[in-house]
N, C-alpha and C. Protein backbone atom coordinates (compact mmCIF):
# COMPACT_ATOMS: atom_id res chain seq x y z
N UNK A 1 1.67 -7.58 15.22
CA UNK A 1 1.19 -7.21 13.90
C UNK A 1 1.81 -5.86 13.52
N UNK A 2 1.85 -5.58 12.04
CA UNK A 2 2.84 -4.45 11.72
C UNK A 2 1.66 -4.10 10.88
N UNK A 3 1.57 -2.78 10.71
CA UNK A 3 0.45 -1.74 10.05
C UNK A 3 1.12 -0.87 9.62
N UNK A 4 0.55 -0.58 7.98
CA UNK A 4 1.32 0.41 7.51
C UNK A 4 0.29 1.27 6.97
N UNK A 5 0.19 2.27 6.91
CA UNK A 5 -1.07 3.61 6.65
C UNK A 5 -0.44 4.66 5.88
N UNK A 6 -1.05 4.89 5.10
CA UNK A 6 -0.28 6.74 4.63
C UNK A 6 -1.27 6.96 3.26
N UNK A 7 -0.84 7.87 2.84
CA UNK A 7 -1.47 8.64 1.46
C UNK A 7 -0.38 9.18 0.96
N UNK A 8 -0.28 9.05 -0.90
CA UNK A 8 0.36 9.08 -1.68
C UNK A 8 -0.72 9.92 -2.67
N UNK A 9 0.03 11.06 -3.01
CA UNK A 9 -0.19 12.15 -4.25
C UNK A 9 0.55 12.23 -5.27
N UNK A 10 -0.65 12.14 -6.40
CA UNK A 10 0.58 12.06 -7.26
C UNK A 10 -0.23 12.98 -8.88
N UNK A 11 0.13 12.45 -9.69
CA UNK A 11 -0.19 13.54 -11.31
C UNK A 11 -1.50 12.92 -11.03
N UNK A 12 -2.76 13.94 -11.04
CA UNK A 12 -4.09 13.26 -10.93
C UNK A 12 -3.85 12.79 -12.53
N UNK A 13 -3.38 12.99 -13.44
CA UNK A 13 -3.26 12.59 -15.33
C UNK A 13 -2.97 11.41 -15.24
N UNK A 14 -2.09 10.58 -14.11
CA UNK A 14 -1.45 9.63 -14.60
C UNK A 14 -2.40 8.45 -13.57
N UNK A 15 -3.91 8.74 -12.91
CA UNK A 15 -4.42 8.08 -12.10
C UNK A 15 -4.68 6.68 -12.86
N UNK A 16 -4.98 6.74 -14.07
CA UNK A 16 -5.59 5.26 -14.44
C UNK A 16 -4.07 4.11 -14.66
N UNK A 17 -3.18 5.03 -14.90
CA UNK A 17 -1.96 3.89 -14.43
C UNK A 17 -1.83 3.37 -13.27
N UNK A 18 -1.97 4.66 -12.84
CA UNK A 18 -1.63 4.38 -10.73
C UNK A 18 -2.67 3.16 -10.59
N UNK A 19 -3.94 3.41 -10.72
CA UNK A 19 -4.90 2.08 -10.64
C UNK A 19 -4.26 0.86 -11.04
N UNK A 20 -3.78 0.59 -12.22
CA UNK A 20 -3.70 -0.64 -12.74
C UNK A 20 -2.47 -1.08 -12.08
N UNK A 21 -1.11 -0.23 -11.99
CA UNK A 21 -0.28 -0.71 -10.91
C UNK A 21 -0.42 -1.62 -9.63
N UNK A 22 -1.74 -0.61 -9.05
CA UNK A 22 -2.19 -0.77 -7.79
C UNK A 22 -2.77 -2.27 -7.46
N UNK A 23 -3.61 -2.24 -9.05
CA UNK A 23 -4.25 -3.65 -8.65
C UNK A 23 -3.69 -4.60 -8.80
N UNK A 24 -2.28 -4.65 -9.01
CA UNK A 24 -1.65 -5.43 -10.09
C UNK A 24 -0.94 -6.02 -8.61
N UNK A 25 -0.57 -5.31 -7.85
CA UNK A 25 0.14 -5.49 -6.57
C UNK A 25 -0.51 -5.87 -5.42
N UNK A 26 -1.61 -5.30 -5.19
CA UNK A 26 -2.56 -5.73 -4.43
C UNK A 26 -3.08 -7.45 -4.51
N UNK A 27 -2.92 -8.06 -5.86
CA UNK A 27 -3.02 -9.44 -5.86
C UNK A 27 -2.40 -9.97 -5.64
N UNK A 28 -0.85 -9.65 -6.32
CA UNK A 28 0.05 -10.34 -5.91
C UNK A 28 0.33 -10.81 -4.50
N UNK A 29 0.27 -9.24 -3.80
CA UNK A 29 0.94 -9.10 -2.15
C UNK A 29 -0.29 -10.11 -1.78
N UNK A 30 -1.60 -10.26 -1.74
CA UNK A 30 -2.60 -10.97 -1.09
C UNK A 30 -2.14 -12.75 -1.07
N UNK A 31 -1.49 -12.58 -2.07
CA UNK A 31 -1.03 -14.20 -1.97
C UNK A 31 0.43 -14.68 -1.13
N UNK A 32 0.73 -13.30 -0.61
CA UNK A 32 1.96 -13.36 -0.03
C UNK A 32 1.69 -14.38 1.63
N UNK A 33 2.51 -15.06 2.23
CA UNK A 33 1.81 -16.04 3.91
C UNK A 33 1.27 -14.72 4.73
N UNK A 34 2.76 -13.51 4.41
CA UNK A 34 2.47 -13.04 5.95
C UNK A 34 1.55 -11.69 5.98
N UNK A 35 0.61 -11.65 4.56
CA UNK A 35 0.13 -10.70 4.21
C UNK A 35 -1.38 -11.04 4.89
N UNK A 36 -2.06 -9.83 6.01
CA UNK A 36 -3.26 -10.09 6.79
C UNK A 36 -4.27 -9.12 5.62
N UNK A 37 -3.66 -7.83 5.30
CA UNK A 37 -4.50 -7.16 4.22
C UNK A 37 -3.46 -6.08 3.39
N UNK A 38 -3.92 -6.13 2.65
CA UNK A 38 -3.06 -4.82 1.97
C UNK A 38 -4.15 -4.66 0.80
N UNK A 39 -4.13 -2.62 0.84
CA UNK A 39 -5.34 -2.31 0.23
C UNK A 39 -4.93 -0.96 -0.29
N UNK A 40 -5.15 -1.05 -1.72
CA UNK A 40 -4.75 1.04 -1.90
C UNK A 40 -6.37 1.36 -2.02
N UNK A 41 -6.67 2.80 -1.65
CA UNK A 41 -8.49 2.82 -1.93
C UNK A 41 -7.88 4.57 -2.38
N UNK A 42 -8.94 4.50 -3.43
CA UNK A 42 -8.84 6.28 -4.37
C UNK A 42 -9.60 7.04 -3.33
N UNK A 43 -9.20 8.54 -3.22
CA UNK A 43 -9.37 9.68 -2.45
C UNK A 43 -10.88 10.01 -2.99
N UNK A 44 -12.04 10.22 -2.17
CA UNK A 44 -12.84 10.31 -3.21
C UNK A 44 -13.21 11.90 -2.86
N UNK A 45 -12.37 12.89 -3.11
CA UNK A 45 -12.02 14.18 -3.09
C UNK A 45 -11.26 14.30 -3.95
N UNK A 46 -10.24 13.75 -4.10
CA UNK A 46 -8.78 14.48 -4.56
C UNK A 46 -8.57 12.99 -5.66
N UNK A 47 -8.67 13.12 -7.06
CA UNK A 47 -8.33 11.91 -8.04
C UNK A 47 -6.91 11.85 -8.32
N UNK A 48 -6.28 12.70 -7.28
CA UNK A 48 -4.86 12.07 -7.56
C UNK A 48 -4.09 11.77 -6.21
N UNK A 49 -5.14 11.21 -5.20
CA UNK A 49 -4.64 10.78 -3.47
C UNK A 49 -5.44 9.52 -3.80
N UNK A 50 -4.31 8.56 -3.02
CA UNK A 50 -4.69 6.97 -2.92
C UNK A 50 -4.06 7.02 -1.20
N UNK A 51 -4.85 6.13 -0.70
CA UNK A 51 -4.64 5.57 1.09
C UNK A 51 -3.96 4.64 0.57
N UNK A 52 -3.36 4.34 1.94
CA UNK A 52 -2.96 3.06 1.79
C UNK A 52 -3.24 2.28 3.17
N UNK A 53 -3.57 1.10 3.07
CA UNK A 53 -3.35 -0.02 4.40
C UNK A 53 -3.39 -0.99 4.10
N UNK A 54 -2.39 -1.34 5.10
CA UNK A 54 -1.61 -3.01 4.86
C UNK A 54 -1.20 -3.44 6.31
N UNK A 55 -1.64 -4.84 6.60
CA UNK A 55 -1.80 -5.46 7.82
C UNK A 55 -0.88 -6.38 7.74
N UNK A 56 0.51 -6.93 8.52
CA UNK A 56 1.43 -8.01 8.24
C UNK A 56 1.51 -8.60 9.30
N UNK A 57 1.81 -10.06 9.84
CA UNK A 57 1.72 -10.64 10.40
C UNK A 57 2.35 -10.10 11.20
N UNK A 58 3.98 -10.41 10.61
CA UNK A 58 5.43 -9.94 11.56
C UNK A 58 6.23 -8.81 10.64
N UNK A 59 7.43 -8.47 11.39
CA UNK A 59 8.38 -7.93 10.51
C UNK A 59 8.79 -8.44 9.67
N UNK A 60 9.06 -9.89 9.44
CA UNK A 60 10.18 -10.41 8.49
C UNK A 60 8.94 -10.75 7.44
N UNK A 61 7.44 -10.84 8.01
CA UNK A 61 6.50 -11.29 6.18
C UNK A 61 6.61 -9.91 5.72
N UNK A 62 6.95 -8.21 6.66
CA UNK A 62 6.98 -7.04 5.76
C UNK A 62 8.13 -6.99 5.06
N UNK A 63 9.21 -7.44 5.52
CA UNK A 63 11.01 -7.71 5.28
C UNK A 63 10.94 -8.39 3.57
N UNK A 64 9.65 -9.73 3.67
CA UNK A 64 10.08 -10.73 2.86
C UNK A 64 9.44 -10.00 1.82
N UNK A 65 8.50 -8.96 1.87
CA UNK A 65 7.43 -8.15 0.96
C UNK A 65 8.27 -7.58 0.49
N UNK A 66 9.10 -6.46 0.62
CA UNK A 66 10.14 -5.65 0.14
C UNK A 66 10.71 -6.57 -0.89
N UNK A 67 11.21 -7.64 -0.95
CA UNK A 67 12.23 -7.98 -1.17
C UNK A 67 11.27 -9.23 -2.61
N UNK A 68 10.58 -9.01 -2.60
CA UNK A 68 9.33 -9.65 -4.54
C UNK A 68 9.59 -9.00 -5.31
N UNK A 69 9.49 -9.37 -6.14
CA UNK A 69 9.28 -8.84 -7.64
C UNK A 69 8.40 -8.09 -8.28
N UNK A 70 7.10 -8.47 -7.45
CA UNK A 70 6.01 -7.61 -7.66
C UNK A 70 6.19 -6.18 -6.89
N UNK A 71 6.95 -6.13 -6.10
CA UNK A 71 7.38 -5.00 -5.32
C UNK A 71 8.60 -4.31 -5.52
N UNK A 72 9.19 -4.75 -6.50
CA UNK A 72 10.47 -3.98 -7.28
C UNK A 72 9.27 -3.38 -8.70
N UNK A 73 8.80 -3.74 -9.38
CA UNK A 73 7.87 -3.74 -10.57
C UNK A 73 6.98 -2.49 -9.77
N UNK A 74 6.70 -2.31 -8.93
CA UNK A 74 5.76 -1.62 -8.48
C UNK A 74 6.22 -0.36 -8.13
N UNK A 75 7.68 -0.85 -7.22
CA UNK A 75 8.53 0.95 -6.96
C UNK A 75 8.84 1.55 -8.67
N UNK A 76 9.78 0.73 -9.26
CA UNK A 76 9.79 0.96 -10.55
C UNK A 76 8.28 1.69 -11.35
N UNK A 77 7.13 1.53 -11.00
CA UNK A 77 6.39 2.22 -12.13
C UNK A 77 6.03 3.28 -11.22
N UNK A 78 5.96 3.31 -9.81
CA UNK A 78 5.83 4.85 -9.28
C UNK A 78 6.12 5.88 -9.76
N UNK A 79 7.95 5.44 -10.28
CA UNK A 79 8.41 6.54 -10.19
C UNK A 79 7.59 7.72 -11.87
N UNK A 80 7.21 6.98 -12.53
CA UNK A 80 6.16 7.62 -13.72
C UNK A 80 4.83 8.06 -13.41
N UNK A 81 4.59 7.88 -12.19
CA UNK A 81 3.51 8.36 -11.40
C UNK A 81 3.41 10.59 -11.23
N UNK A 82 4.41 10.44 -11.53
CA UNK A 82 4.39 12.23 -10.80
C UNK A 82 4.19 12.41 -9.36
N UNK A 83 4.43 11.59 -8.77
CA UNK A 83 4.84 11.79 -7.25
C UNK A 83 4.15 13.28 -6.73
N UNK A 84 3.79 13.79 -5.96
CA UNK A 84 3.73 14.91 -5.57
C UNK A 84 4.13 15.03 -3.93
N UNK A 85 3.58 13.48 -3.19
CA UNK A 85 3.73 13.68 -1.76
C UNK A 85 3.19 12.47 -1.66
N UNK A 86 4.14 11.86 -0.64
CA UNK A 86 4.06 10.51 0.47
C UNK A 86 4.12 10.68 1.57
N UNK A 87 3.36 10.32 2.43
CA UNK A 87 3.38 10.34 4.00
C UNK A 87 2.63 8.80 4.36
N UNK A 88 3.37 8.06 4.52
CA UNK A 88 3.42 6.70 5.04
C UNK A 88 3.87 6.43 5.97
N UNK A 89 3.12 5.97 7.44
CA UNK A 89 3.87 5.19 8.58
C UNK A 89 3.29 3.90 8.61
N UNK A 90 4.39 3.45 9.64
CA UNK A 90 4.75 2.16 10.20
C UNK A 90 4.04 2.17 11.70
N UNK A 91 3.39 0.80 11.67
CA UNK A 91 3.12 1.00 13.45
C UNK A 91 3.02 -0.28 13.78
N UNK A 92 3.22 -0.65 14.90
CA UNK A 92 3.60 -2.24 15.32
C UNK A 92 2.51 -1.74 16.93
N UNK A 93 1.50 -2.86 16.14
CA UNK A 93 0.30 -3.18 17.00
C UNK A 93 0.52 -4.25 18.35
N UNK A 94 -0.13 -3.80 19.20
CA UNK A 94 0.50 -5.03 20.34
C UNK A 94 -1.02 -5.45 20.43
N UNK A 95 -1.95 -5.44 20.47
CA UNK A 95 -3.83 -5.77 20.24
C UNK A 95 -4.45 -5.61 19.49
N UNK A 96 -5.14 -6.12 18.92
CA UNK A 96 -6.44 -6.14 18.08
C UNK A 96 -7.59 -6.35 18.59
N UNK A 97 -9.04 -5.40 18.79
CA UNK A 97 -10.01 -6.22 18.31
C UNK A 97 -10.76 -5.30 18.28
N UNK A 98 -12.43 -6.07 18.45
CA UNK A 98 -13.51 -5.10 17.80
C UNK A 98 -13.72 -3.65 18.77
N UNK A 99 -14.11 -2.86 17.53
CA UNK A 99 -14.64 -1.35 17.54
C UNK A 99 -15.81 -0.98 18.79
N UNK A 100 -15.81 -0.71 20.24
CA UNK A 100 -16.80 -0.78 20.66
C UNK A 100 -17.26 0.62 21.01
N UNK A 101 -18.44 1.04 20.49
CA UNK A 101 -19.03 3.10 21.09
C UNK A 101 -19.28 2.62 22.44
């Protein structure tokens, strides 16, 4: 499994675009095979920080993600976002399971 995590800052002015982007992609990608989750969630500190996480089967359903339309449409309206700061990694899970204290 491939996991991708980070937080993205950007013009807190331009947040209600960033939303509608967000959701706009978030449906799409959900209908994608090799998509397990993909999720942006608002900073509830900072109205211009969004998380991100996204769960992919393999490399090539993250490979085949890159490479949609809904994901060209999506880099494309970032860039009107006001960017301020991205810090996004990649991590390739070898286990899963439940949370135990």
């Amino acid at each position: 499994m491939i996991v991708i995590a980070g937080r993205i800052s950007l013009d807190p002015e331009k947040r209600e675009a960033a939303v509608s982007a967000a959701k706009e992609i978030m449906t799409e990608t959900h209908k994608e095979p090799g998509c397990v989750s993909y999720t942006f969630s608002a900073d509830l500190e900072d109205p211009g920080s969004f998380l991100i996480f996204e769960e992919w089967k393999d490399d090539a359903a993250l490979k085949e993600h890159f490479a949609t339309p809904h994901m060209a449409a999506f880099q494309k309206a970032m860039g009107g976002f006001g960017i301020r700061e991205m810090a996004v990694q990649r991590y390739e899970v070898s286990s899963v399971g439940p949370l135990r204290p």
